[in-house]
N, C-alpha and C. Protein backbone atom coordinates (compact mmCIF):
# COMPACT_ATOMS: atom_id res chain seq x y z
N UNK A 1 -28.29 55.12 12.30
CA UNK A 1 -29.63 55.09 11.74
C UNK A 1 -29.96 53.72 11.16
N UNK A 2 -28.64 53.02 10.71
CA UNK A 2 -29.03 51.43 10.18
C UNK A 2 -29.39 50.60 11.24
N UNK A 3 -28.46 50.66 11.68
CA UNK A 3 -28.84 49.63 13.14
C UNK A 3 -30.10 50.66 13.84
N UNK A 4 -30.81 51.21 13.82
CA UNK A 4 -31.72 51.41 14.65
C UNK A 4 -33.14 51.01 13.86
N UNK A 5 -33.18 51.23 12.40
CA UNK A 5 -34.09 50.74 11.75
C UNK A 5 -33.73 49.38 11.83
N UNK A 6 -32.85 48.58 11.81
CA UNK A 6 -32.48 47.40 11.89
C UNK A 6 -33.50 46.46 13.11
N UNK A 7 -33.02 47.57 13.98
CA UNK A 7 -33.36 47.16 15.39
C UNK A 7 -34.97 47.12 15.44
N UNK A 8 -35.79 47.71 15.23
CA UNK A 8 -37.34 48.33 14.56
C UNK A 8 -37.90 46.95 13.68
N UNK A 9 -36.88 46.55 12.71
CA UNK A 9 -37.20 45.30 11.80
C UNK A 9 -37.36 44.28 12.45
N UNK A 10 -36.15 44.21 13.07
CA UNK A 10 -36.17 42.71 14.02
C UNK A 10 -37.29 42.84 15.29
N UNK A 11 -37.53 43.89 15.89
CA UNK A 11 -38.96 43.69 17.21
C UNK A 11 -39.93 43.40 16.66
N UNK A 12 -40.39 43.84 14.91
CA UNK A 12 -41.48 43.58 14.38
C UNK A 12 -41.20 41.84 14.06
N UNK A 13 -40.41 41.38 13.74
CA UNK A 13 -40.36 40.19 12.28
C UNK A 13 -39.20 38.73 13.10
N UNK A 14 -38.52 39.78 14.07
CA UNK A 14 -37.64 38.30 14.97
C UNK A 14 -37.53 39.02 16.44
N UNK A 15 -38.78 38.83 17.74
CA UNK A 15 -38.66 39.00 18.93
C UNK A 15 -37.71 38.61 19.42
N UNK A 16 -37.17 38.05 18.94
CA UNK A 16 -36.15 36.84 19.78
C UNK A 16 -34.53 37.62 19.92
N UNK A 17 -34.08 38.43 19.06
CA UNK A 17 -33.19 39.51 18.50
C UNK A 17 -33.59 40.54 19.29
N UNK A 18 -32.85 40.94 20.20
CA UNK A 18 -33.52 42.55 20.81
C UNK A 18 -31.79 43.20 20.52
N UNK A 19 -31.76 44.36 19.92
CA UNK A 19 -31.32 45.57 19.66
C UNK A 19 -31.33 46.42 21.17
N UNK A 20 -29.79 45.56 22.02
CA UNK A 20 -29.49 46.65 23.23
C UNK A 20 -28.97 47.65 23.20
N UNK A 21 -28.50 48.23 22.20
CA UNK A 21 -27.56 49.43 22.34
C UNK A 21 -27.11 49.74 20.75
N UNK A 22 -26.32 50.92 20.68
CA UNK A 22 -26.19 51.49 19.51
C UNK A 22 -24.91 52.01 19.90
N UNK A 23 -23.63 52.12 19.51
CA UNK A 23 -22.34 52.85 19.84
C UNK A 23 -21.66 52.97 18.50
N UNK A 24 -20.56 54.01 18.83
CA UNK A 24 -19.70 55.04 17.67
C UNK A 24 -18.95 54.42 18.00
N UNK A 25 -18.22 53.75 18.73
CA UNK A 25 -17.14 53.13 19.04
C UNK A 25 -17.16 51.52 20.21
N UNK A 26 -15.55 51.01 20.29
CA UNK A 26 -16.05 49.83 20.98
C UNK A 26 -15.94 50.25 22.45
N UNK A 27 -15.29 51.78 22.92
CA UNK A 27 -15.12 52.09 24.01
C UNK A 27 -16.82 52.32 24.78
N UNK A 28 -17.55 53.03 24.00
CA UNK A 28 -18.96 53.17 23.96
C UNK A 28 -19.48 52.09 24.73
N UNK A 29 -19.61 50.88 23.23
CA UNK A 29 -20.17 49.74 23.69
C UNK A 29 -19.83 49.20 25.07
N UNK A 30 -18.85 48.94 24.91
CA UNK A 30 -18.51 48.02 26.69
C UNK A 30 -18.81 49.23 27.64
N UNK A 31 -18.73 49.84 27.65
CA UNK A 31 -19.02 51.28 29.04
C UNK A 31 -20.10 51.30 28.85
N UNK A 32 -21.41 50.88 28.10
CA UNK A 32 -22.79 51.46 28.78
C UNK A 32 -23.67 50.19 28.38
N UNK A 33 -24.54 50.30 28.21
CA UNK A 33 -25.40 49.14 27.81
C UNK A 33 -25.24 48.04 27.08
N UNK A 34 -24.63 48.53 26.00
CA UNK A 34 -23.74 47.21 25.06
C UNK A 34 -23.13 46.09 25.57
N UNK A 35 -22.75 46.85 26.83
CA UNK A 35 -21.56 45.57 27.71
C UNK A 35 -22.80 44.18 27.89
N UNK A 36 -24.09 44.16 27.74
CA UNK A 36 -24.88 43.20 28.07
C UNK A 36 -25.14 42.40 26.87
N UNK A 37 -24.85 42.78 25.59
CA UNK A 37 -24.95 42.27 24.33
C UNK A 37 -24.17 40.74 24.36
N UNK A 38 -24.81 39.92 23.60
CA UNK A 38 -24.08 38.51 23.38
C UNK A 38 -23.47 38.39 21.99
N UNK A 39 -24.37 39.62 20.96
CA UNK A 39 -23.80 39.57 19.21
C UNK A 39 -23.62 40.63 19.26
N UNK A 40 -22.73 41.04 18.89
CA UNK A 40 -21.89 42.40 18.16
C UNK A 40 -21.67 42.65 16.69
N UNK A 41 -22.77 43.80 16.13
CA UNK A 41 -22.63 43.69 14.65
C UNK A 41 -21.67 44.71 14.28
N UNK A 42 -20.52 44.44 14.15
CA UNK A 42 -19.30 45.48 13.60
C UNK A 42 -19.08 46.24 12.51
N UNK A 43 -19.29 47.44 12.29
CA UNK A 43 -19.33 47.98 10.76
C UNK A 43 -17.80 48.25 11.04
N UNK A 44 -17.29 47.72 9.55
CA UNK A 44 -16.38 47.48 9.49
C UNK A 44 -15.12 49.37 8.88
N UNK A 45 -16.28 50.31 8.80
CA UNK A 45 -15.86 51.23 7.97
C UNK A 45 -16.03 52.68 8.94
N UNK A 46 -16.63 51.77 10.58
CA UNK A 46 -17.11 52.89 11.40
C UNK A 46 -15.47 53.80 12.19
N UNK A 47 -15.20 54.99 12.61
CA UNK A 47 -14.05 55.35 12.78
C UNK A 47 -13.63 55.03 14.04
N UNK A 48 -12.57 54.60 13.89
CA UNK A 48 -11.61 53.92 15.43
C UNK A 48 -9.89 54.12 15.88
N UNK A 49 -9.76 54.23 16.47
CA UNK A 49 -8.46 54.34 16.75
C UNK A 49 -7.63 53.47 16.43
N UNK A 50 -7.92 51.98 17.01
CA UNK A 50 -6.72 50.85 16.23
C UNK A 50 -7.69 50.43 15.30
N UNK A 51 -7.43 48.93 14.92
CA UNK A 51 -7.50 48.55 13.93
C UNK A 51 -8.38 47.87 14.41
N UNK A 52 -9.65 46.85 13.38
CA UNK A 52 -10.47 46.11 13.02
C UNK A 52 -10.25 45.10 13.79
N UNK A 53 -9.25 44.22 13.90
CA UNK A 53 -8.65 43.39 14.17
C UNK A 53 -8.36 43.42 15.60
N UNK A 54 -8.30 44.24 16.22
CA UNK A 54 -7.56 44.78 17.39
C UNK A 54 -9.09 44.73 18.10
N UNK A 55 -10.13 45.46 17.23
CA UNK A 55 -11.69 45.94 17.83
C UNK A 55 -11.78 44.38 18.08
N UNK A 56 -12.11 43.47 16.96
CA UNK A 56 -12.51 41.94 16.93
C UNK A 56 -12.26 41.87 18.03
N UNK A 57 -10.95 41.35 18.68
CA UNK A 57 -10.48 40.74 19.43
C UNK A 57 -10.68 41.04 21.23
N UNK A 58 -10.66 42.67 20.83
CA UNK A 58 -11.36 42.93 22.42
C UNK A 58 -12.67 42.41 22.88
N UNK A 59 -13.70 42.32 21.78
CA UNK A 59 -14.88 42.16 21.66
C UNK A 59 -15.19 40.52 21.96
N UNK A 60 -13.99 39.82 20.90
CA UNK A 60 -14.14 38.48 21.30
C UNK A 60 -13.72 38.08 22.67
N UNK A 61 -12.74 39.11 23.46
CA UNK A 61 -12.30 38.59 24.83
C UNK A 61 -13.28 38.36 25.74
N UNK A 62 -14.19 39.68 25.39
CA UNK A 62 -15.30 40.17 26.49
C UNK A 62 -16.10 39.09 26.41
N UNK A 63 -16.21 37.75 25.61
CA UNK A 63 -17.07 37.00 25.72
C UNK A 63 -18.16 37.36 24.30
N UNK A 64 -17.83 38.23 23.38
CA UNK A 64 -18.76 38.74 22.33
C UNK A 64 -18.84 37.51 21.16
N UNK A 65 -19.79 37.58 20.57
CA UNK A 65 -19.92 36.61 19.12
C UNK A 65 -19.89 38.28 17.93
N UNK A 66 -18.52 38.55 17.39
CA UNK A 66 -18.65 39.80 16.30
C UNK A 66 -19.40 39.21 14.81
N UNK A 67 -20.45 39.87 14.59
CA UNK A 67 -20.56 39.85 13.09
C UNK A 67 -20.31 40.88 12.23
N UNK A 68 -19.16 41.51 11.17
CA UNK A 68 -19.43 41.90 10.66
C UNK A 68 -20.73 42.47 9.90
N UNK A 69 -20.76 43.40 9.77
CA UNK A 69 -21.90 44.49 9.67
C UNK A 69 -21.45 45.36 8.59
N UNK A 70 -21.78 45.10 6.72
CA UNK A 70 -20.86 46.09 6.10
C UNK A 70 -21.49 46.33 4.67
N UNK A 71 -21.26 47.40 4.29
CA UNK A 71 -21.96 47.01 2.85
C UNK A 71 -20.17 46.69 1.42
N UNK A 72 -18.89 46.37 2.91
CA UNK A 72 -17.81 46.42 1.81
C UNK A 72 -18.28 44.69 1.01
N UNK A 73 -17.49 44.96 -0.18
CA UNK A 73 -17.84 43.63 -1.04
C UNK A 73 -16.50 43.38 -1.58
N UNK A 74 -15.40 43.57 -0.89
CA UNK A 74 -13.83 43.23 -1.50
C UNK A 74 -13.99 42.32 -0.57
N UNK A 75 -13.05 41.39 -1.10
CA UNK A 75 -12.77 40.05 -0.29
C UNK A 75 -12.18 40.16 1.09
N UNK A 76 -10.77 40.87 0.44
CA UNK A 76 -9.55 40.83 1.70
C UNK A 76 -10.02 41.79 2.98
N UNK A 77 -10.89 42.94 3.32
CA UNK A 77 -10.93 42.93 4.25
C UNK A 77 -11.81 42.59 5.14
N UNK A 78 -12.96 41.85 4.07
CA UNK A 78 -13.69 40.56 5.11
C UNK A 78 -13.31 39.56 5.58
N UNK A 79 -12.20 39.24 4.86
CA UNK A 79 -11.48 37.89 5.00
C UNK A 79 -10.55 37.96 6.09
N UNK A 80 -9.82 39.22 6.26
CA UNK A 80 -8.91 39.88 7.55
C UNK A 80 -9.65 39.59 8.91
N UNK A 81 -10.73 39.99 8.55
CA UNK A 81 -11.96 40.30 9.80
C UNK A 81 -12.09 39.01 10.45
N UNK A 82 -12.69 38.07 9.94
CA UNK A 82 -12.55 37.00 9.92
C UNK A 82 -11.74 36.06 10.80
N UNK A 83 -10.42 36.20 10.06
CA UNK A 83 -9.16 35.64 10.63
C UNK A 83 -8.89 36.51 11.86
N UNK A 84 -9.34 37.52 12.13
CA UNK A 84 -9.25 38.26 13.44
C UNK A 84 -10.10 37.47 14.73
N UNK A 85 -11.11 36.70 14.29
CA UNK A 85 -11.89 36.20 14.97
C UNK A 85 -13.58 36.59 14.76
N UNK A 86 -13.73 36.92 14.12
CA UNK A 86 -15.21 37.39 14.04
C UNK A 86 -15.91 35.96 13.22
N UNK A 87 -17.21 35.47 14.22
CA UNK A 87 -18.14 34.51 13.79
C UNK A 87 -18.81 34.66 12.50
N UNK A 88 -18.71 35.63 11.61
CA UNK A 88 -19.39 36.12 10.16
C UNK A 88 -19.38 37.18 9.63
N UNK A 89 -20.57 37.28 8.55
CA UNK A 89 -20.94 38.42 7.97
C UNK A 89 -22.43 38.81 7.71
N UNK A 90 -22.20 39.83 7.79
CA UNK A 90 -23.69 40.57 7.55
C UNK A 90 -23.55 41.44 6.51
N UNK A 91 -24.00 41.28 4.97
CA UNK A 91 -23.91 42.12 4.10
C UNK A 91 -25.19 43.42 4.69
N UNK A 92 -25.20 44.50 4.29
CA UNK A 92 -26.18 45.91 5.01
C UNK A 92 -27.57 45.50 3.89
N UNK A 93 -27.21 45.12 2.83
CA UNK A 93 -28.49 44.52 1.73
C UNK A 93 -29.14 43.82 1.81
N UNK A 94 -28.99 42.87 2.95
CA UNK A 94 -29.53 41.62 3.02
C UNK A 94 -30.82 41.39 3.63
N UNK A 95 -31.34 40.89 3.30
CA UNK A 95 -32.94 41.26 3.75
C UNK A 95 -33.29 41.09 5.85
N UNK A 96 -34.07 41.30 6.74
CA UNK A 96 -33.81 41.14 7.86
C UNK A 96 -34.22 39.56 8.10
N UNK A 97 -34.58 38.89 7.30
CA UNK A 97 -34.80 37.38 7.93
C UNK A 97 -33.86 37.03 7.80
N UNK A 98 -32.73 37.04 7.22
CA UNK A 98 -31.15 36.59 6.67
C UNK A 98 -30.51 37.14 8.01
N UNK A 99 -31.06 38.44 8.24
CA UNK A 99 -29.98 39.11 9.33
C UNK A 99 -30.22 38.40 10.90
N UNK A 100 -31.54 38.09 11.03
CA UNK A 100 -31.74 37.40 11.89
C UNK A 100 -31.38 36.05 12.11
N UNK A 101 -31.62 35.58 11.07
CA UNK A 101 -30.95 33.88 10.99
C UNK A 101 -29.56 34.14 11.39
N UNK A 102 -28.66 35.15 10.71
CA UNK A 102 -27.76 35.07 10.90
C UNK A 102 -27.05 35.34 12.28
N UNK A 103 -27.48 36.12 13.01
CA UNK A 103 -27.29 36.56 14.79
C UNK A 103 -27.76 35.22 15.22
N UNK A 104 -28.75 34.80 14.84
CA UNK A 104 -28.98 33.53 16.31
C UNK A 104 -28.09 32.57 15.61
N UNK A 105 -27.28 32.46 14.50
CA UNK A 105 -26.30 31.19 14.51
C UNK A 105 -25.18 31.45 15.24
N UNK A 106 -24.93 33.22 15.20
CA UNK A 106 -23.46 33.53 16.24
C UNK A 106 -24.16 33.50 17.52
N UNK A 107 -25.14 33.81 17.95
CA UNK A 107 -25.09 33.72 19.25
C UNK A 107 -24.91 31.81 19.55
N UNK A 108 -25.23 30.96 18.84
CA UNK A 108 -25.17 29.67 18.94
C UNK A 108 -24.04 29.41 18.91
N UNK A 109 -23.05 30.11 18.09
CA UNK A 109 -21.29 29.89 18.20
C UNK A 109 -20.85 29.40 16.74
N UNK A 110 -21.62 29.35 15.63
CA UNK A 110 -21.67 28.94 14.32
C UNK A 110 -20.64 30.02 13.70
N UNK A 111 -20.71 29.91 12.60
CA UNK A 111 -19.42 30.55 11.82
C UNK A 111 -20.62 30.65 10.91
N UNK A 112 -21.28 32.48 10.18
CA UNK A 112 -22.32 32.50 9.61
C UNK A 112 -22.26 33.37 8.61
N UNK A 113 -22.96 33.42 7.75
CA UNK A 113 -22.76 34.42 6.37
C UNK A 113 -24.14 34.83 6.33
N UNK A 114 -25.04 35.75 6.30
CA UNK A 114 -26.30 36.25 5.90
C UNK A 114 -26.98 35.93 4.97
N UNK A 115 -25.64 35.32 3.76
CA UNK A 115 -26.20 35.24 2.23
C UNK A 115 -25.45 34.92 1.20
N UNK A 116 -25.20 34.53 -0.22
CA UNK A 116 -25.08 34.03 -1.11
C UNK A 116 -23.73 34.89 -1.64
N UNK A 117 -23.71 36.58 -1.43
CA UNK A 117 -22.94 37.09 -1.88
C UNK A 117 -21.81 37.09 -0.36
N UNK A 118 -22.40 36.91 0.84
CA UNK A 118 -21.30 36.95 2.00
C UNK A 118 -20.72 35.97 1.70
N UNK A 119 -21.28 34.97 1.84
CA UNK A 119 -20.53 33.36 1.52
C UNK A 119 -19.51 33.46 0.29
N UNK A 120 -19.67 33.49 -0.66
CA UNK A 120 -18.93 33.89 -1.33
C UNK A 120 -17.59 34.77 -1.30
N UNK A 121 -17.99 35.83 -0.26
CA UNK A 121 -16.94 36.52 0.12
C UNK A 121 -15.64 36.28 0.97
N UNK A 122 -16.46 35.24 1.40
CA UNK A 122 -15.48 34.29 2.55
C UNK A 122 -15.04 33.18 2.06
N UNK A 123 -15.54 32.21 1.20
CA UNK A 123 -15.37 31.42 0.91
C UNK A 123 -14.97 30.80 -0.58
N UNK A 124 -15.45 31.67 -1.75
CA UNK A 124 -14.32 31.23 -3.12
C UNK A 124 -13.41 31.94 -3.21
N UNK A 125 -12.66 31.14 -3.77
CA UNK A 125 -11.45 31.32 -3.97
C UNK A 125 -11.09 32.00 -4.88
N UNK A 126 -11.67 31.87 -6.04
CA UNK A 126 -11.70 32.84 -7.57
C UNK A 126 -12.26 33.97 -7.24
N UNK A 127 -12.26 34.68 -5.92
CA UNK A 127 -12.73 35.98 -5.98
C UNK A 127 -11.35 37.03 -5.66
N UNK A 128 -10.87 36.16 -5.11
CA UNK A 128 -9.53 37.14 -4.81
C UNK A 128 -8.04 36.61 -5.43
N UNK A 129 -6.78 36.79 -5.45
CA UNK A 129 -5.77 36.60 -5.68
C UNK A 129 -4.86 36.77 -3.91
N UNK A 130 -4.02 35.59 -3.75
CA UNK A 130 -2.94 35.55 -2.53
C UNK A 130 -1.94 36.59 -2.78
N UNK A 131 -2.18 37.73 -2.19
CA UNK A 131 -1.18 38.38 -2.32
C UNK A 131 0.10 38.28 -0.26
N UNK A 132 1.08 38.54 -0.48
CA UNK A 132 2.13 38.27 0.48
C UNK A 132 1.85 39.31 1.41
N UNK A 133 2.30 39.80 2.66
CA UNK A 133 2.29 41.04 2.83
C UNK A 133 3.50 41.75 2.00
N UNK A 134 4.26 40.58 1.78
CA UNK A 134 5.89 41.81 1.71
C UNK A 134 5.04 42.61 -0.47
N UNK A 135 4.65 41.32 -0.86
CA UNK A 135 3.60 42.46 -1.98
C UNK A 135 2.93 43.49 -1.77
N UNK A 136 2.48 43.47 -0.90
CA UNK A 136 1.68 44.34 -0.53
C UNK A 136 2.01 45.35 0.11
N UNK A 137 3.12 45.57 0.43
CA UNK A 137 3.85 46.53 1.04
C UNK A 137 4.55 46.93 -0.17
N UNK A 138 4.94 46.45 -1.04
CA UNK A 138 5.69 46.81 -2.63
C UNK A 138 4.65 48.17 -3.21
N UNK A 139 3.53 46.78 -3.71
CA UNK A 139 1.96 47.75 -4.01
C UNK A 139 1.75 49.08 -3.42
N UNK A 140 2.00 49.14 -1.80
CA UNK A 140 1.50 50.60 -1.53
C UNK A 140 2.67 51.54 -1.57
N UNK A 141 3.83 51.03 -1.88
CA UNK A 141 4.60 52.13 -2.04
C UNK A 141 4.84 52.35 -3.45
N UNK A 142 4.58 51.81 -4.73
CA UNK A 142 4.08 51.96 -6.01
C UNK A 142 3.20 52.83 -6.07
N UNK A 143 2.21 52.64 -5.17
CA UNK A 143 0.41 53.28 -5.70
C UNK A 143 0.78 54.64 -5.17
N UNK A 144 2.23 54.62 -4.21
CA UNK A 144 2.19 56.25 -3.97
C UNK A 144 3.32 57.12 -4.11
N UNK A 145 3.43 56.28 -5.25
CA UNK A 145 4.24 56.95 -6.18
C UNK A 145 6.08 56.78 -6.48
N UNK A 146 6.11 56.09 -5.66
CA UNK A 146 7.59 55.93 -5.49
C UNK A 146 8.12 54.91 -6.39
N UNK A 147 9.25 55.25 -6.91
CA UNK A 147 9.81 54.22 -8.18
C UNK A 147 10.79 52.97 -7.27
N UNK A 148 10.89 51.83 -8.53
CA UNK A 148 11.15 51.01 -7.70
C UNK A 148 12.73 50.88 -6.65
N UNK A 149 13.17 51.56 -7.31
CA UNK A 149 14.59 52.08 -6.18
C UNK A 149 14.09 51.98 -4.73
N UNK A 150 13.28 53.44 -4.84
CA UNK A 150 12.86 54.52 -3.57
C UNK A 150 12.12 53.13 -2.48
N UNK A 151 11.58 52.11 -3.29
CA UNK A 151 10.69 50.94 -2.49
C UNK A 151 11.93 50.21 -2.38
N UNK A 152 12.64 49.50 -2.94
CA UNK A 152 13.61 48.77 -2.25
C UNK A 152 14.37 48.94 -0.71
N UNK A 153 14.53 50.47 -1.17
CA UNK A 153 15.50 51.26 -0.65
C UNK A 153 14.80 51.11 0.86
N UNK A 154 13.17 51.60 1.09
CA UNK A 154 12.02 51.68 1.98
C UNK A 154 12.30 50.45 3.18
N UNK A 155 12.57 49.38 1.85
CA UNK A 155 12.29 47.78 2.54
C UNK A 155 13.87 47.27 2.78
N UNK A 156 14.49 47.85 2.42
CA UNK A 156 15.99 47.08 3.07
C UNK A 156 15.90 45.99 2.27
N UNK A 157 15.73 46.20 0.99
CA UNK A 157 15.98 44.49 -0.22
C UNK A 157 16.22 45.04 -1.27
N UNK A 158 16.52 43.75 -2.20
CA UNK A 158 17.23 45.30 -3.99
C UNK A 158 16.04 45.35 -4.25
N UNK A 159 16.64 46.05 -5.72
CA UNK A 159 15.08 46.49 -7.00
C UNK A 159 14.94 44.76 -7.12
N UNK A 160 16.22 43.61 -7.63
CA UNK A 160 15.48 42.81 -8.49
C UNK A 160 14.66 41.87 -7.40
N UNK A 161 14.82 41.90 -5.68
CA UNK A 161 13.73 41.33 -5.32
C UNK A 161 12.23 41.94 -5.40
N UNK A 162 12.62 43.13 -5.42
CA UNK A 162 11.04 43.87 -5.39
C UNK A 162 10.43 43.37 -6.88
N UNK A 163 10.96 43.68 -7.94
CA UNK A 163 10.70 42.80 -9.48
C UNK A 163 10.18 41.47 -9.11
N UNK A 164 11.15 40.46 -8.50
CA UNK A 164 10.57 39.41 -8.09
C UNK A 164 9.09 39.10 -7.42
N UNK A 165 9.19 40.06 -6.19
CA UNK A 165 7.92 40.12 -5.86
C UNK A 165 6.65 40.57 -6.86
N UNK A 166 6.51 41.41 -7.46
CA UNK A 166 6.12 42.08 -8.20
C UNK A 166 5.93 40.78 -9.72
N UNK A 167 6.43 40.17 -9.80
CA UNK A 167 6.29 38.81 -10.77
C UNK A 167 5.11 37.59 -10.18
N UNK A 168 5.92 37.57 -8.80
CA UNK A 168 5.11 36.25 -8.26
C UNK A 168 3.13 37.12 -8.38
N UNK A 169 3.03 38.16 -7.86
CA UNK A 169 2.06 39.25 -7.59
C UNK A 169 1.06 39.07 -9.21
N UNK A 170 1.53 38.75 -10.34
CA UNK A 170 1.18 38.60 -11.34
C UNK A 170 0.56 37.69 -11.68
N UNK A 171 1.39 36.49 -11.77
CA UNK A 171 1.55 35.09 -11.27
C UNK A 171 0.09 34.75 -10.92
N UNK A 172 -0.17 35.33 -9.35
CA UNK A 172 -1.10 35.55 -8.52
C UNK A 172 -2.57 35.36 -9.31
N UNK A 173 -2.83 36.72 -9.93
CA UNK A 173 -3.76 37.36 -10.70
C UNK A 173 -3.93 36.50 -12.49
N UNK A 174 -2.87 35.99 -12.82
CA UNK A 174 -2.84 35.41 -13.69
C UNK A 174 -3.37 34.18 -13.53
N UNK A 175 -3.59 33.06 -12.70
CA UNK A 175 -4.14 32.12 -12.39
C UNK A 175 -5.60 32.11 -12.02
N UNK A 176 -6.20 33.73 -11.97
CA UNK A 176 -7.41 33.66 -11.90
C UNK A 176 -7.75 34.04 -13.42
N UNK A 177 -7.17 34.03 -14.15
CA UNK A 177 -7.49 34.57 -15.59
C UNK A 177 -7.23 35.86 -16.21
N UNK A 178 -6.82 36.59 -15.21
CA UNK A 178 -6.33 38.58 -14.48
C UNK A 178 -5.34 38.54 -15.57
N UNK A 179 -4.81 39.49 -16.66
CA UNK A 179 -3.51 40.33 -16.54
C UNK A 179 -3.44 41.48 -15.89
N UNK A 180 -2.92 41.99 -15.29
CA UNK A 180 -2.36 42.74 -14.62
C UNK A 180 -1.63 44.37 -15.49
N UNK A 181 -1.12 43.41 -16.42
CA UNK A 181 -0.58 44.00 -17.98
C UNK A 181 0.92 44.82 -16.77
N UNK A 182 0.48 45.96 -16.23
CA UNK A 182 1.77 46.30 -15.39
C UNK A 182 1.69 46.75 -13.85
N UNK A 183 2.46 47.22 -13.22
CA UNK A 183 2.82 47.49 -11.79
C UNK A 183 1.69 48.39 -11.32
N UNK A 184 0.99 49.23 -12.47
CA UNK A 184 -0.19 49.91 -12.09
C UNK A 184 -1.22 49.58 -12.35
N UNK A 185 -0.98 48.26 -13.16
CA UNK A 185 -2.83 47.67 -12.94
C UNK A 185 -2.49 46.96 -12.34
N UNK A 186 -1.47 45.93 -11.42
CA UNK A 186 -1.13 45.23 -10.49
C UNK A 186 -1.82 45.90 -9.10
N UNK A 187 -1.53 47.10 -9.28
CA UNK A 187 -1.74 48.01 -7.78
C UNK A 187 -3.48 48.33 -7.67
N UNK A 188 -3.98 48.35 -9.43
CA UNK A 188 -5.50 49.03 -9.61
C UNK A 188 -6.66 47.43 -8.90
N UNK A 189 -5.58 46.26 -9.44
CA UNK A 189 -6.12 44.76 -8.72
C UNK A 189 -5.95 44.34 -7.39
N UNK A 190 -4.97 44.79 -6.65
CA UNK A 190 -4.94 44.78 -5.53
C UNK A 190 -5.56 45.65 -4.67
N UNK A 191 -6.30 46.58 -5.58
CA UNK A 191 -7.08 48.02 -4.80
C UNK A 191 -8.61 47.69 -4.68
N UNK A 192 -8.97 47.00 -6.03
CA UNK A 192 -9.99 46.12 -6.10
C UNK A 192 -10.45 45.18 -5.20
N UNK A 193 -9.35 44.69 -4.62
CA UNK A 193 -9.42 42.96 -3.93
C UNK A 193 -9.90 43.91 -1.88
N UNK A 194 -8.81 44.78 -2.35
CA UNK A 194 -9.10 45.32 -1.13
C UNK A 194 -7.52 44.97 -0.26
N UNK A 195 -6.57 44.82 -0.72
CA UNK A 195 -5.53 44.85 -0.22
C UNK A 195 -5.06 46.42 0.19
N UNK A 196 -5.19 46.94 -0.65
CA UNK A 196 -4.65 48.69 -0.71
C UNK A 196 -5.94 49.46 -0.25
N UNK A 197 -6.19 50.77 0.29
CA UNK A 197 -7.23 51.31 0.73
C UNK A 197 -6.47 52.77 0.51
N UNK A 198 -7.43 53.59 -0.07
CA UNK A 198 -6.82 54.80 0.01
C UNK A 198 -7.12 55.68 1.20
C-alpha cells in the first residue's frame, strides 16, 4: 500500500519516476514485471527466506540500483545493507521530492540518502558503537539467557575471553559517552544500535 501510494505521488509530482511493479518478494520481482525496473526500493523488514544481504546482491547482479526503503532508524542494519551493496536510503517519512531526488541519483549510480536523518544513519559515527561479530555473538547468547560458562562453552573459548570481549564491548559504548553499567545494558545498547533483533 506504501509503494503504491508512493507510486500515485511520484506520476503526480516526478513523471520521470514510473512505479513498474509492486512484489512480496525478490522471487516476484525478477519473474514478472519488476525484472524491467532500473531502482529497486527494498524494505528492509519485508519477509524473505535468506537474508538482506543475499536479496541486495541478487538484485545488484541483475543489473539493479537497491535503495533501501524503511522506516528502521538503528544504524547497524542500514549500515549492513549498505555494505551489502545497496546505492542508499530511503527513510518511509521522507517527503516524495526527497524520494524522487533520491531514485534518479541511484539510477545515475550515486551513493544517496533521501535526507538529513538517512545521512546520518550512514554516515556519523557517534550514532553507533563498533561492535565485533565475535561480541555480538557473546551479546545474543547473554540476551538469551545463557550465563557466561554456557556462552564460552557455545563458542569454543573460556569465560575470561568472553569477559574480555565483553570489556572491549564497553570500551566501545564508553567512547561515545554510553555506560553500559552491565552485560544487560551492554545487550539493551546493542539492541538499540540494532546489532541484536529479537
Amino acid at each position: 500500500m506504501v509503494l503504491a501510494g508512493i507510486g500515485a505521488a511520484l506520476a503526480e509530482t516526478a513523471p520521470d519516476c514510473e512505479l513498474v511493479a509492486v512484489a512480496d518478494s525478490i522471487e516476484s520481482l525478477l519473474d514478472g514485471p519488476g525484472a524491467t525496473a532500473d531502482v529497486v526500493l527494498l524494505d528492509l523488514w519485508m519477509p524473505r527466506e535468506g537474508t538482506v544481504a543475499e536479496d541486495i546482491r541478487r538484485l545488484v547482479q541483475r543489473g539493479k540500483a537497491v535503495l533501501i526503503f524503511t522506516s528502521e532508524e538503528r544504524p547497524v542494519p542500514v549500515r549492513q545493507a549498505i555494505e551489502s551493496g545497496a546505492s542508499g536510503l530511503i527513510l518511509k517519512i521522507d517527503p516524495i521530492e526527497s524520494i524522487a531526488e533520491t531514485i534518479r541519483g541511484a539510477f545515475s549510480g550515486d551513493v544517496v540518502c533521501s535526507g538529513a536523518l538517512a545521512h546520518a544513519l550512514l554516515d556519523d559515527e557517534s550514532a553507533m558503537s563498533r561492535l565485533t561479530p565475535r561480541q555480538v555473538d557473546i551479546l545474543r547468547g547473554i540476551s538469551e539467557g545463557l550465563p557466561y560458562k554456557s556462552v564460552a562453552k557455545s563458542m569454543n573459548i573460556t569465560e575470561s575471553t568472553v569477559r574480555e570481549h565483553l570489556n572491549r564491548a564497553v570500551a566501545a559504548y564508553r567512547q561515545r559517552g554510553l555506560d553500559p553499567g552491565n552485560s544487560h545494558g551492554l545487550v539493551r545498547m546493542a539492541r538499540e544500535d540494532g546489532y541484536l533483533t529479537d
